[in-house]
PDB file of N, CA and C in Angstrom:
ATOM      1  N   UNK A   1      59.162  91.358 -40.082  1.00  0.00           N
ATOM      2  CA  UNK A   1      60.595  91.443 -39.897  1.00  0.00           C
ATOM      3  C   UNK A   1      60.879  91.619 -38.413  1.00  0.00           C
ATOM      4  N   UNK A   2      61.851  91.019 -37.756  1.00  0.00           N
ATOM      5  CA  UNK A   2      62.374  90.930 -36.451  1.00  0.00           C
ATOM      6  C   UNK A   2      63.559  91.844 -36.821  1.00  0.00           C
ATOM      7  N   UNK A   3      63.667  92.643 -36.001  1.00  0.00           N
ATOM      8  CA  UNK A   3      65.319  93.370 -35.626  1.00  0.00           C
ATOM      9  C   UNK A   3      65.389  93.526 -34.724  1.00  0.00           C
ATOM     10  N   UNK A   4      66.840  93.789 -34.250  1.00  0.00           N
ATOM     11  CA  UNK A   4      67.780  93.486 -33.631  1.00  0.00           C
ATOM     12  C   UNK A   4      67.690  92.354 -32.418  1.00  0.00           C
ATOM     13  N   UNK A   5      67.666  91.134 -33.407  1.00  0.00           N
ATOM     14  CA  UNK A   5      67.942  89.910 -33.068  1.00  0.00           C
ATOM     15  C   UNK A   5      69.247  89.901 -32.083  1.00  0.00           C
ATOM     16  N   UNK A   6      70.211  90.091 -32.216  1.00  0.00           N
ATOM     17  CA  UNK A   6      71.512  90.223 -31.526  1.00  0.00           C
ATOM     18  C   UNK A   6      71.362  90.875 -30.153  1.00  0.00           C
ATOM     19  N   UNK A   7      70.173  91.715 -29.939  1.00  0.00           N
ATOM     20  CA  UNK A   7      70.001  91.928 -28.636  1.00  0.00           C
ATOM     21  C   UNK A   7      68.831  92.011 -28.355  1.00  0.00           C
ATOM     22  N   UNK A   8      68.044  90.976 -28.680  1.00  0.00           N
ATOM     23  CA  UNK A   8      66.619  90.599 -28.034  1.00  0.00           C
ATOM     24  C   UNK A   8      66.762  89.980 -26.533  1.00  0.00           C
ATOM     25  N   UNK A   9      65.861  90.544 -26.362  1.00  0.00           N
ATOM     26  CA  UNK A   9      65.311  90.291 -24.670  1.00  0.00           C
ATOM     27  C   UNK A   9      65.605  88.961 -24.348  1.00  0.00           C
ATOM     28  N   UNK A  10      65.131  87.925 -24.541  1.00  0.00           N
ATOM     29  CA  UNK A  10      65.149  86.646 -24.873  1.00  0.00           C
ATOM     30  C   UNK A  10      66.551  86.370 -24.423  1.00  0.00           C
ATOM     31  N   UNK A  11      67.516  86.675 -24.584  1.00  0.00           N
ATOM     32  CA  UNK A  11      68.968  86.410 -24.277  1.00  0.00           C
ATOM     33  C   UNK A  11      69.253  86.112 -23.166  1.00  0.00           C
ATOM     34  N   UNK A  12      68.001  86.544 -22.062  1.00  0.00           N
ATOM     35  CA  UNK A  12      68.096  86.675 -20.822  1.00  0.00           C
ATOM     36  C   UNK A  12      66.818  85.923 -20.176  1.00  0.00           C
ATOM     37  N   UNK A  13      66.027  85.254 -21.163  1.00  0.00           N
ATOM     38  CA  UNK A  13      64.925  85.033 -20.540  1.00  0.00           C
ATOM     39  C   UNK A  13      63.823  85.781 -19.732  1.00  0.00           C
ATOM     40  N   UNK A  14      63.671  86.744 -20.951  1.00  0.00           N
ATOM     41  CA  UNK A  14      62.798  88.269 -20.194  1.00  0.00           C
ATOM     42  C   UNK A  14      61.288  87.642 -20.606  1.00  0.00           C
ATOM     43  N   UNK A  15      60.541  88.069 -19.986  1.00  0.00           N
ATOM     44  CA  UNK A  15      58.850  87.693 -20.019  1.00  0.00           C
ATOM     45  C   UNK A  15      58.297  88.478 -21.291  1.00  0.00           C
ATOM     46  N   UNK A  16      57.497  87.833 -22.115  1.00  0.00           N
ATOM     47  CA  UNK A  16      56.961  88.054 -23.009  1.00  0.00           C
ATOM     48  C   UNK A  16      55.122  88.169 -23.031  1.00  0.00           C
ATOM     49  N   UNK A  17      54.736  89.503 -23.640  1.00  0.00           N
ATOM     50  CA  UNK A  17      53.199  89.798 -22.324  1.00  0.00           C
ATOM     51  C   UNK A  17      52.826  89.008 -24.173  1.00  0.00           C
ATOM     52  N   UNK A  18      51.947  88.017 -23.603  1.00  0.00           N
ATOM     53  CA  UNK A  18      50.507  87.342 -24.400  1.00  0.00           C
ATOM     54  C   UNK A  18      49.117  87.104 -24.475  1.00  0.00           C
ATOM     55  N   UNK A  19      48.720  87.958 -23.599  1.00  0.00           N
ATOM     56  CA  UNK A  19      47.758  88.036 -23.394  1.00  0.00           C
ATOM     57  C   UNK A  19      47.248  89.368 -21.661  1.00  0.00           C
ATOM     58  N   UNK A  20      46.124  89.354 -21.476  1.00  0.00           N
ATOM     59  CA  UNK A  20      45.436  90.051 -20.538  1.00  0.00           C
ATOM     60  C   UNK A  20      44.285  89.496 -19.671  1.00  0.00           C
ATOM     61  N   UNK A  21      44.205  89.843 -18.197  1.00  0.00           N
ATOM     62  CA  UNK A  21      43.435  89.599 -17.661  1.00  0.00           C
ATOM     63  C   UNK A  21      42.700  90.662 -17.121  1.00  0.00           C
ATOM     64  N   UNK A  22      41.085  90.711 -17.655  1.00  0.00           N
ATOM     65  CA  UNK A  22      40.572  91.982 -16.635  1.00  0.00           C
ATOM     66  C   UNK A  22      39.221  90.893 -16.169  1.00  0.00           C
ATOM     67  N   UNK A  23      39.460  91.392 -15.136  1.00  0.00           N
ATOM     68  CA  UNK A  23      38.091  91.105 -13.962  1.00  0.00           C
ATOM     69  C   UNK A  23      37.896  89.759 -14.057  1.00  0.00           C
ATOM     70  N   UNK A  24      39.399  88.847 -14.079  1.00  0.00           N
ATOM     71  CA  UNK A  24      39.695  87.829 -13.971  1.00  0.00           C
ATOM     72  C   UNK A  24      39.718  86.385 -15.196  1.00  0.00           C
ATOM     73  N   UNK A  25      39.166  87.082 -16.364  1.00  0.00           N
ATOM     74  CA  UNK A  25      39.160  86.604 -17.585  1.00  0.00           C
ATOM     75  C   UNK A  25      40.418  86.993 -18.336  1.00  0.00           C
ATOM     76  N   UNK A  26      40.592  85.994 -18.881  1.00  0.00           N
ATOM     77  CA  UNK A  26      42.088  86.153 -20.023  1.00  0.00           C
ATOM     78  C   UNK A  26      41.401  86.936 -21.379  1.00  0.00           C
ATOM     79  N   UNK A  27      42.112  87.523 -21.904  1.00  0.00           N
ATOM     80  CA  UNK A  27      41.951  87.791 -23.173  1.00  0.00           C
ATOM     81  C   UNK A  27      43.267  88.170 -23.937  1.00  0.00           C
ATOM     82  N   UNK A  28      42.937  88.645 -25.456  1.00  0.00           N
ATOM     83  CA  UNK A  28      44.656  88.749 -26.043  1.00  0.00           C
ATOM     84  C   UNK A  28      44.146  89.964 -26.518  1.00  0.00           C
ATOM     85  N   UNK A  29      42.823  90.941 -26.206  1.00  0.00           N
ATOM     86  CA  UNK A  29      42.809  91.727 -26.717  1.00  0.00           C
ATOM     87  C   UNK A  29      42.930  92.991 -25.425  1.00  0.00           C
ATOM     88  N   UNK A  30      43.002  94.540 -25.435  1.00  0.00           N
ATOM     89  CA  UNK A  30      42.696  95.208 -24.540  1.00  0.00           C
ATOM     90  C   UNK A  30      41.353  95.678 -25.376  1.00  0.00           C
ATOM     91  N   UNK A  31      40.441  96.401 -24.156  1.00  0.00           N
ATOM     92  CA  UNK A  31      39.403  97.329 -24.954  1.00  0.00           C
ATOM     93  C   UNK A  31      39.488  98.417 -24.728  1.00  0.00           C
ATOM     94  N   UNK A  32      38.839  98.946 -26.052  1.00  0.00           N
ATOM     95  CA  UNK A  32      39.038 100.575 -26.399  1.00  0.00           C
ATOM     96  C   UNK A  32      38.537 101.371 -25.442  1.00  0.00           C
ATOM     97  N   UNK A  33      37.620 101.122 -24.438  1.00  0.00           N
ATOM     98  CA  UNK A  33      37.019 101.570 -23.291  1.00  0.00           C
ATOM     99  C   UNK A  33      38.157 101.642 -22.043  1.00  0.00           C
ATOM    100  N   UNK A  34      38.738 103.224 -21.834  1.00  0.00           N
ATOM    101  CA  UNK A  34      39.446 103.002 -21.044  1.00  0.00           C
ATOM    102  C   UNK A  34      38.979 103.373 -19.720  1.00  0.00           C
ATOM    103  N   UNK A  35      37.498 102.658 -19.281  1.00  0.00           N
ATOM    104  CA  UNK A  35      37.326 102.883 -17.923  1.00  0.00           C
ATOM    105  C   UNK A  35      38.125 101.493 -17.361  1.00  0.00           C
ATOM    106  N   UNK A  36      38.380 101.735 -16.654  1.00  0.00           N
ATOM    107  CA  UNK A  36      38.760 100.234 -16.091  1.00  0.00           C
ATOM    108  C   UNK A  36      40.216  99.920 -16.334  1.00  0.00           C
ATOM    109  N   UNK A  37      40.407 100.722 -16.998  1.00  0.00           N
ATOM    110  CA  UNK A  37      42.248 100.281 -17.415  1.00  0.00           C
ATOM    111  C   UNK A  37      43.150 100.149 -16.027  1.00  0.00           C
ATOM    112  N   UNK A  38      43.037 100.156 -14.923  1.00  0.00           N
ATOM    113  CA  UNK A  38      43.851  99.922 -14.265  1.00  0.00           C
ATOM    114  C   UNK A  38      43.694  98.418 -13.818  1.00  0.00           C
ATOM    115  N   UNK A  39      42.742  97.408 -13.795  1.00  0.00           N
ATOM    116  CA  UNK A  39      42.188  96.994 -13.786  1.00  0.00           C
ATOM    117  C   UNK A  39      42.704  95.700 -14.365  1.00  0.00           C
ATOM    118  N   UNK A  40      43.530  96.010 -15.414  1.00  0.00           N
ATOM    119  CA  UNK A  40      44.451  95.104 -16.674  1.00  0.00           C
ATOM    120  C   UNK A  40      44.909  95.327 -16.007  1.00  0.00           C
ATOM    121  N   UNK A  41      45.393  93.480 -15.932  1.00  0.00           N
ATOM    122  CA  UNK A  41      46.829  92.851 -15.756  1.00  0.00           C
ATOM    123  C   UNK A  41      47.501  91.566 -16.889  1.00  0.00           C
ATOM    124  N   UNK A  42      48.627  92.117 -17.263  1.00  0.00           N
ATOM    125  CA  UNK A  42      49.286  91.865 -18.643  1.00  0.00           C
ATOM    126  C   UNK A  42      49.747  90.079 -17.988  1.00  0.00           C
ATOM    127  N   UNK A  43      49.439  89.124 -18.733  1.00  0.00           N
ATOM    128  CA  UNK A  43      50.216  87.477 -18.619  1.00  0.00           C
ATOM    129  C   UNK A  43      51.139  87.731 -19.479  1.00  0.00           C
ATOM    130  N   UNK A  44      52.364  86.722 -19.055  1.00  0.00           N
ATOM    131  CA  UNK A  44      53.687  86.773 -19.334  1.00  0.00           C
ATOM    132  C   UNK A  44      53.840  85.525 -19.790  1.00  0.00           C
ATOM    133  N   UNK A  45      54.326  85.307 -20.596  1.00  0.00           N
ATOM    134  CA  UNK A  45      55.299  83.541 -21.041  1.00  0.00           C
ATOM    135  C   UNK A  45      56.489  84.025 -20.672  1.00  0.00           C
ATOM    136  N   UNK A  46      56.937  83.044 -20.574  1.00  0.00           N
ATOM    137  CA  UNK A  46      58.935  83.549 -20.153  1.00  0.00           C
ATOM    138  C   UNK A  46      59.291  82.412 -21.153  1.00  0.00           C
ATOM    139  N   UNK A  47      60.526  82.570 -22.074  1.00  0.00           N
ATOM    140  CA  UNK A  47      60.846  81.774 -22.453  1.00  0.00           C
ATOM    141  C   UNK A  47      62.384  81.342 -22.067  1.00  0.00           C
ATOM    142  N   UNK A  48      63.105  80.251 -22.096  1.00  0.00           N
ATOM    143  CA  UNK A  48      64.443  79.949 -22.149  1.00  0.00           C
ATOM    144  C   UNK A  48      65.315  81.064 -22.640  1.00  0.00           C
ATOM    145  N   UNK A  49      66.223  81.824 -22.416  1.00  0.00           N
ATOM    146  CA  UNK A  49      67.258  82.448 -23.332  1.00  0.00           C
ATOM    147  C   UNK A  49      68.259  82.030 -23.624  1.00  0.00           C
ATOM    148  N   UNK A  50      69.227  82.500 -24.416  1.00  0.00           N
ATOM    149  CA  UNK A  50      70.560  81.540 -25.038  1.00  0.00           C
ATOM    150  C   UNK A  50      71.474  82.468 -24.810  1.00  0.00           C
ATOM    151  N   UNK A  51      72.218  81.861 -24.186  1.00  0.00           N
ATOM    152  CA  UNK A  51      73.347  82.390 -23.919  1.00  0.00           C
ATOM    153  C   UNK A  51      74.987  82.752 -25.102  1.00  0.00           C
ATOM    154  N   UNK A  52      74.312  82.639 -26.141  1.00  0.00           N
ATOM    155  CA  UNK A  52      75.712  82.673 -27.569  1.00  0.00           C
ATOM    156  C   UNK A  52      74.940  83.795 -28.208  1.00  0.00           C
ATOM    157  N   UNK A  53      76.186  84.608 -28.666  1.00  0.00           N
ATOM    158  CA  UNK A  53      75.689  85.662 -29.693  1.00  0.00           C
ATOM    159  C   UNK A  53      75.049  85.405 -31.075  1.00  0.00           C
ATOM    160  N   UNK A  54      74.514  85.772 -31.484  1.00  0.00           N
ATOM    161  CA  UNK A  54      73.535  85.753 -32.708  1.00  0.00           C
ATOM    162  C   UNK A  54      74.330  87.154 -33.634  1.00  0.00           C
ATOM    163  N   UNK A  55      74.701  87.992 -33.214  1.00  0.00           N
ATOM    164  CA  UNK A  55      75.318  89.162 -34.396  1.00  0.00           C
ATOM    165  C   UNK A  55      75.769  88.548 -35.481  1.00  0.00           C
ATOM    166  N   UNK A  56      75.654  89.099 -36.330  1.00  0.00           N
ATOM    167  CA  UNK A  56      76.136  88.692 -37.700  1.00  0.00           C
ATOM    168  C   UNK A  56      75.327  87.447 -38.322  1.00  0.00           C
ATOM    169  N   UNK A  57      74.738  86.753 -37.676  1.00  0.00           N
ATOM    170  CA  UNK A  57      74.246  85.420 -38.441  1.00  0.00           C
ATOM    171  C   UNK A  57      73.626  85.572 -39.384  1.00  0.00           C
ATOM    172  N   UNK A  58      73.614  85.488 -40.643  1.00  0.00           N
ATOM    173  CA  UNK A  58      72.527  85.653 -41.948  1.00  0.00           C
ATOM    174  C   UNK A  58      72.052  84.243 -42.371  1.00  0.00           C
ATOM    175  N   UNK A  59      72.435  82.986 -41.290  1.00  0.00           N
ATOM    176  CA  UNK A  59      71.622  81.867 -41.905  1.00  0.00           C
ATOM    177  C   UNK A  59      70.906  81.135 -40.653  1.00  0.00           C
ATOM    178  N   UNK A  60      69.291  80.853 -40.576  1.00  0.00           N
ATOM    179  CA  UNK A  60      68.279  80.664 -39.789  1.00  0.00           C
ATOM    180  C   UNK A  60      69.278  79.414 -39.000  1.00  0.00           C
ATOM    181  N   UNK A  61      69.616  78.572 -40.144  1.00  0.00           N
ATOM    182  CA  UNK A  61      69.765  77.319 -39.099  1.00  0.00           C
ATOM    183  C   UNK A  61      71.084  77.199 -38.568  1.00  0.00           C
ATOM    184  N   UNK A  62      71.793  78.474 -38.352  1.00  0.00           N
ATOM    185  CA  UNK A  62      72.744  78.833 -37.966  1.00  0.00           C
ATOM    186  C   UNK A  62      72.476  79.465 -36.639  1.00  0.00           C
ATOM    187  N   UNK A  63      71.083  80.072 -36.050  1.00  0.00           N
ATOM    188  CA  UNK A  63      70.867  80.643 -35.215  1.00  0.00           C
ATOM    189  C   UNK A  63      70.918  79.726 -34.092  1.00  0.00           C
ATOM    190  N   UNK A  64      71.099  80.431 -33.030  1.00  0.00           N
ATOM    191  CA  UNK A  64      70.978  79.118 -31.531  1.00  0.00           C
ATOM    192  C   UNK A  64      69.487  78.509 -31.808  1.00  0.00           C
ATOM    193  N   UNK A  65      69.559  77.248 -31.170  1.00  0.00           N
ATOM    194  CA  UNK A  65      68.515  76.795 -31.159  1.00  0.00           C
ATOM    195  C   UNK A  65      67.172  77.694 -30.321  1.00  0.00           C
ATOM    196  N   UNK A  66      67.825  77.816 -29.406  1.00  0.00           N
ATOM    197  CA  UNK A  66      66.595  78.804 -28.266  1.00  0.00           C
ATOM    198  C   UNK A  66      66.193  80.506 -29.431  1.00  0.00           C
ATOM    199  N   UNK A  67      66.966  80.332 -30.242  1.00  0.00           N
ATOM    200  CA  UNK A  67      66.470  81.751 -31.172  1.00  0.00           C
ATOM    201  C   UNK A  67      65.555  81.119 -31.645  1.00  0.00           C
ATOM    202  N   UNK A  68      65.221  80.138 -32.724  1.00  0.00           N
ATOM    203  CA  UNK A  68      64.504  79.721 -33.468  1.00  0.00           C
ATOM    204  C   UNK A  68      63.092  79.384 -32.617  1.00  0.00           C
ATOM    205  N   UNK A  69      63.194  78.795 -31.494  1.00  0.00           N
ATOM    206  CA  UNK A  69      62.345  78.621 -31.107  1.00  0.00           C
ATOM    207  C   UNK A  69      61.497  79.915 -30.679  1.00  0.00           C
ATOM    208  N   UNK A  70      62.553  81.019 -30.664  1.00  0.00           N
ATOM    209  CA  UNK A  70      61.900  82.548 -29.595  1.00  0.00           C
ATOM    210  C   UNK A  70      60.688  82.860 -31.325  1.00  0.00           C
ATOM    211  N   UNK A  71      61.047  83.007 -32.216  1.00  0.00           N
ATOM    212  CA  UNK A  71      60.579  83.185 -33.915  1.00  0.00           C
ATOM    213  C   UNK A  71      59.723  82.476 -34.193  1.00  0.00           C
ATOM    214  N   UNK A  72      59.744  81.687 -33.704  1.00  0.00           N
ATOM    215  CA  UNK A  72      58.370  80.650 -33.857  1.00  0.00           C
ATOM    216  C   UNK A  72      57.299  80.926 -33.053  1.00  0.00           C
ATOM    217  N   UNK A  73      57.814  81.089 -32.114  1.00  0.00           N
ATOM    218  CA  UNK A  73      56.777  81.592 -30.912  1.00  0.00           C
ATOM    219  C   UNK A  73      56.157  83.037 -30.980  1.00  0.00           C
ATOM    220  N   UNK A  74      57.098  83.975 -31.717  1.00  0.00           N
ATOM    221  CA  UNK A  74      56.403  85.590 -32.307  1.00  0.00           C
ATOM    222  C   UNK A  74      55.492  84.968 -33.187  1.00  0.00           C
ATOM    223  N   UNK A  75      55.902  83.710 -33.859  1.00  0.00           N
ATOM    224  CA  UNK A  75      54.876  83.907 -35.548  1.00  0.00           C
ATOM    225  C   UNK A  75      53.746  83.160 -34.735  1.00  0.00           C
ATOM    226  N   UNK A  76      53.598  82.581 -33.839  1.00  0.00           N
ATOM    227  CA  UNK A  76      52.543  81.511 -33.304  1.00  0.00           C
ATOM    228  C   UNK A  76      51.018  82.600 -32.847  1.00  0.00           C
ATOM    229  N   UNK A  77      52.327  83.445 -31.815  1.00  0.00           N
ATOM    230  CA  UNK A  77      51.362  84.031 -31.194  1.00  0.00           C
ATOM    231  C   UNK A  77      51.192  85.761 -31.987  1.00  0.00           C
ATOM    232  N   UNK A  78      51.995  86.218 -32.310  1.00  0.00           N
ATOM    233  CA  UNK A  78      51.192  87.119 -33.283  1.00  0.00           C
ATOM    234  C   UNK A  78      49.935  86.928 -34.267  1.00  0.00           C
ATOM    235  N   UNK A  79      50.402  85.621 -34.841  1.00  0.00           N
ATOM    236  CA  UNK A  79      49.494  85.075 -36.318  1.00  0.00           C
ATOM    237  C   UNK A  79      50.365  85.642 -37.422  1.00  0.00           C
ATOM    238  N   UNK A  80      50.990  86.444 -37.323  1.00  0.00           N
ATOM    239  CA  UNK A  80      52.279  86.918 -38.755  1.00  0.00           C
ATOM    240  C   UNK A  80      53.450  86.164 -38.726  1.00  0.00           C
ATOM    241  N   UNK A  81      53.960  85.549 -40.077  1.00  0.00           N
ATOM    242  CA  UNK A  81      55.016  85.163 -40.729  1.00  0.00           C
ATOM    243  C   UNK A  81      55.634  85.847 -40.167  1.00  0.00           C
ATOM    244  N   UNK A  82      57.009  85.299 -40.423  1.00  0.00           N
ATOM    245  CA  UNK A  82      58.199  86.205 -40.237  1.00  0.00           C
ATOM    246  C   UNK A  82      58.985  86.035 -41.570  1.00  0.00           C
ATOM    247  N   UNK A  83      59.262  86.784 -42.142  1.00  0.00           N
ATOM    248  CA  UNK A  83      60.328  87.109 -43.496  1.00  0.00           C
ATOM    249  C   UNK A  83      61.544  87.284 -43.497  1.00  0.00           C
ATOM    250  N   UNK A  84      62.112  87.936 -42.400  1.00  0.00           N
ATOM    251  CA  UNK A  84      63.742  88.645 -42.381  1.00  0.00           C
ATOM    252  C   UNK A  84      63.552  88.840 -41.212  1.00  0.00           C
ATOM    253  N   UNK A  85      65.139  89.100 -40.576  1.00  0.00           N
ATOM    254  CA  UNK A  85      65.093  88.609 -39.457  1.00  0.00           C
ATOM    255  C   UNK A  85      66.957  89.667 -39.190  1.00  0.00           C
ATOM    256  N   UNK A  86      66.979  90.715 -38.782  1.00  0.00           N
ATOM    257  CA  UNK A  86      67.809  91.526 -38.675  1.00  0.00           C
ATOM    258  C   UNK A  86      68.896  90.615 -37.068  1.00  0.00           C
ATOM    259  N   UNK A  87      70.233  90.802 -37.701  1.00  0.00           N
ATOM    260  CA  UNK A  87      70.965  90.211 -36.585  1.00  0.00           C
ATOM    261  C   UNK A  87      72.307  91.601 -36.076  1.00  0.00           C
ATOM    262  N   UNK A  88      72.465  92.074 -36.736  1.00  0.00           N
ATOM    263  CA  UNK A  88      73.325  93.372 -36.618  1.00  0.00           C
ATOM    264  C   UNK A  88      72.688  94.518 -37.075  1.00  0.00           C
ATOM    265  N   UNK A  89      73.860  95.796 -37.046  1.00  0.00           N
ATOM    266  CA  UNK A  89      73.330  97.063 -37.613  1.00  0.00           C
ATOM    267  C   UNK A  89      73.408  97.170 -38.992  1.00  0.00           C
ATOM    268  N   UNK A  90      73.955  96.200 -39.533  1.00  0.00           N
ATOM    269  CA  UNK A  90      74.402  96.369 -40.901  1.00  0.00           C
ATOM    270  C   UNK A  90      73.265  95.838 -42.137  1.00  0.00           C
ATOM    271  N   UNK A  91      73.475  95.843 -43.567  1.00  0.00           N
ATOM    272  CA  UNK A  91      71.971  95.536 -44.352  1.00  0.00           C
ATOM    273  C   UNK A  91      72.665  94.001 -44.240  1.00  0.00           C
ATOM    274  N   UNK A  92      73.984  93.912 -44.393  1.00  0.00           N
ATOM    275  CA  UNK A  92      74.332  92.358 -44.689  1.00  0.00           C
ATOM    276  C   UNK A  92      74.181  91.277 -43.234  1.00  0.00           C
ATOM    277  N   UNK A  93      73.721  91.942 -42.488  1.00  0.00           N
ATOM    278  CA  UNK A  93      73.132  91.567 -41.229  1.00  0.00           C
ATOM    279  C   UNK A  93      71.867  90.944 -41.264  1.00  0.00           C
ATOM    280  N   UNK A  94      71.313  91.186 -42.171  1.00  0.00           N
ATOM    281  CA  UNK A  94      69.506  90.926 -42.020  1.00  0.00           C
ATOM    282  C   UNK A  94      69.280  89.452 -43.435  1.00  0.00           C
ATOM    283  N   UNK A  95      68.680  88.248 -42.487  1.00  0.00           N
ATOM    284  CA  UNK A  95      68.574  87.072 -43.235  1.00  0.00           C
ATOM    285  C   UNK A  95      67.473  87.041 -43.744  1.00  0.00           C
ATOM    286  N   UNK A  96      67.126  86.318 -44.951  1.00  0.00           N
ATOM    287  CA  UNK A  96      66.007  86.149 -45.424  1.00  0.00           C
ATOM    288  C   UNK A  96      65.714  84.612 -44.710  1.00  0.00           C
ATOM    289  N   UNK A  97      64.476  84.170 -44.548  1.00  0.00           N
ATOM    290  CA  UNK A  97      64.109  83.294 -44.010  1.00  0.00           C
ATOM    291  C   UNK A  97      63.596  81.949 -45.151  1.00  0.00           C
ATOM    292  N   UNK A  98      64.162  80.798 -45.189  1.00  0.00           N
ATOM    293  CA  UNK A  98      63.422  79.900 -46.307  1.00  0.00           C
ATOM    294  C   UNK A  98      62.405  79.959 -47.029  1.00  0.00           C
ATOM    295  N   UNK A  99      61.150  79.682 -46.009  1.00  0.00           N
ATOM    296  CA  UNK A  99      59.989  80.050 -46.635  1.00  0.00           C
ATOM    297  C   UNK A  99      59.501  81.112 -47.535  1.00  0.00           C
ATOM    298  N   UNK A 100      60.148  82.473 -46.395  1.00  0.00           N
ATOM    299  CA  UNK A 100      59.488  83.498 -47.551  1.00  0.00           C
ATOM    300  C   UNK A 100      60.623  83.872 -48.836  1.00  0.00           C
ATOM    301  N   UNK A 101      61.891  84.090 -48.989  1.00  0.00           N
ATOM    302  CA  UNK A 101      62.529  83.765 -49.778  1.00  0.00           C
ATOM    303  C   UNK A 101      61.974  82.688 -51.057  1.00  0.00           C
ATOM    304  N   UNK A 102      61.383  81.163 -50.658  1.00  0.00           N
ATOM    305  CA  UNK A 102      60.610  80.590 -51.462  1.00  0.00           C
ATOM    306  C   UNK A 102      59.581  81.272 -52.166  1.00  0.00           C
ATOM    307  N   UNK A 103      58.934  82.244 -51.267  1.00  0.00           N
ATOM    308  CA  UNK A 103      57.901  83.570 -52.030  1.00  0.00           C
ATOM    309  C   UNK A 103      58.201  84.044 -52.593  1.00  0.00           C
ATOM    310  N   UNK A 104      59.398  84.637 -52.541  1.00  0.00           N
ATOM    311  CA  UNK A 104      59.959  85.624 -52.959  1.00  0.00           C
ATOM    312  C   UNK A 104      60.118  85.549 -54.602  1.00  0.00           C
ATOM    313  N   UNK A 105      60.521  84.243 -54.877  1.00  0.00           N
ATOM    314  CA  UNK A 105      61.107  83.359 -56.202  1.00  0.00           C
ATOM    315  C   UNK A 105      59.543  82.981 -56.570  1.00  0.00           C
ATOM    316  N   UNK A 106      58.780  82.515 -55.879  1.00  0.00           N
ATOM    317  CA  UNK A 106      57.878  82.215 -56.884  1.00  0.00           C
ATOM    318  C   UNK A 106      56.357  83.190 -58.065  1.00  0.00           C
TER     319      UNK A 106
END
């Protein structure tokens, strides 16, 4: 579940950390060994942001286009689905997403 869609970072085109570099190798993991932790330095994607409000939207393909794409890009690079997808403070705020909704029913 994503919340508070309506004021995600993204709106602004804020950097999104995907990974790590220590001692000049990328990785997506940190290690549990915290000698060296200063050592990490966090990579960033930046993505496009959208400039139209998203509050209230309870239907996906109603969202700006640059949203959909920001949701795709959590589920890409996390490896987790996304299910619901919170756009206000309210419960009638929060959309169910096609796919898992299709779960949901079957």
């Amino acid at each position: 579940m994503v919340t508070k869609m309506a004021r995600a970072g993204p709106v602004r085109g804020d950097p999104v950390c995907t990974g790590y570099k220590i001692n000049g190798r990328q990785t997506d993991t940190i290690p549990a060994d915290m000698l060296g932790f200063q050592a990490i330095q966090p990579v960033y994607t930046r993505l496009k942001g959208w400039n139209c409000p998203t509050e209230g939207i309870t239907d996906y393909e109603k969202l700006p286009r640059l949203a959909q794409v920001y949701l795709q890009f959590v589920e890409r690079e996390s490896g987790a689905k996304i299910g619901m997808v919170s756009t206000g403070p309210e419960r009638d705020q929060t959309m169910t997403l096609p796919e898992f909704e299709a779960e949901l029913r079957s």
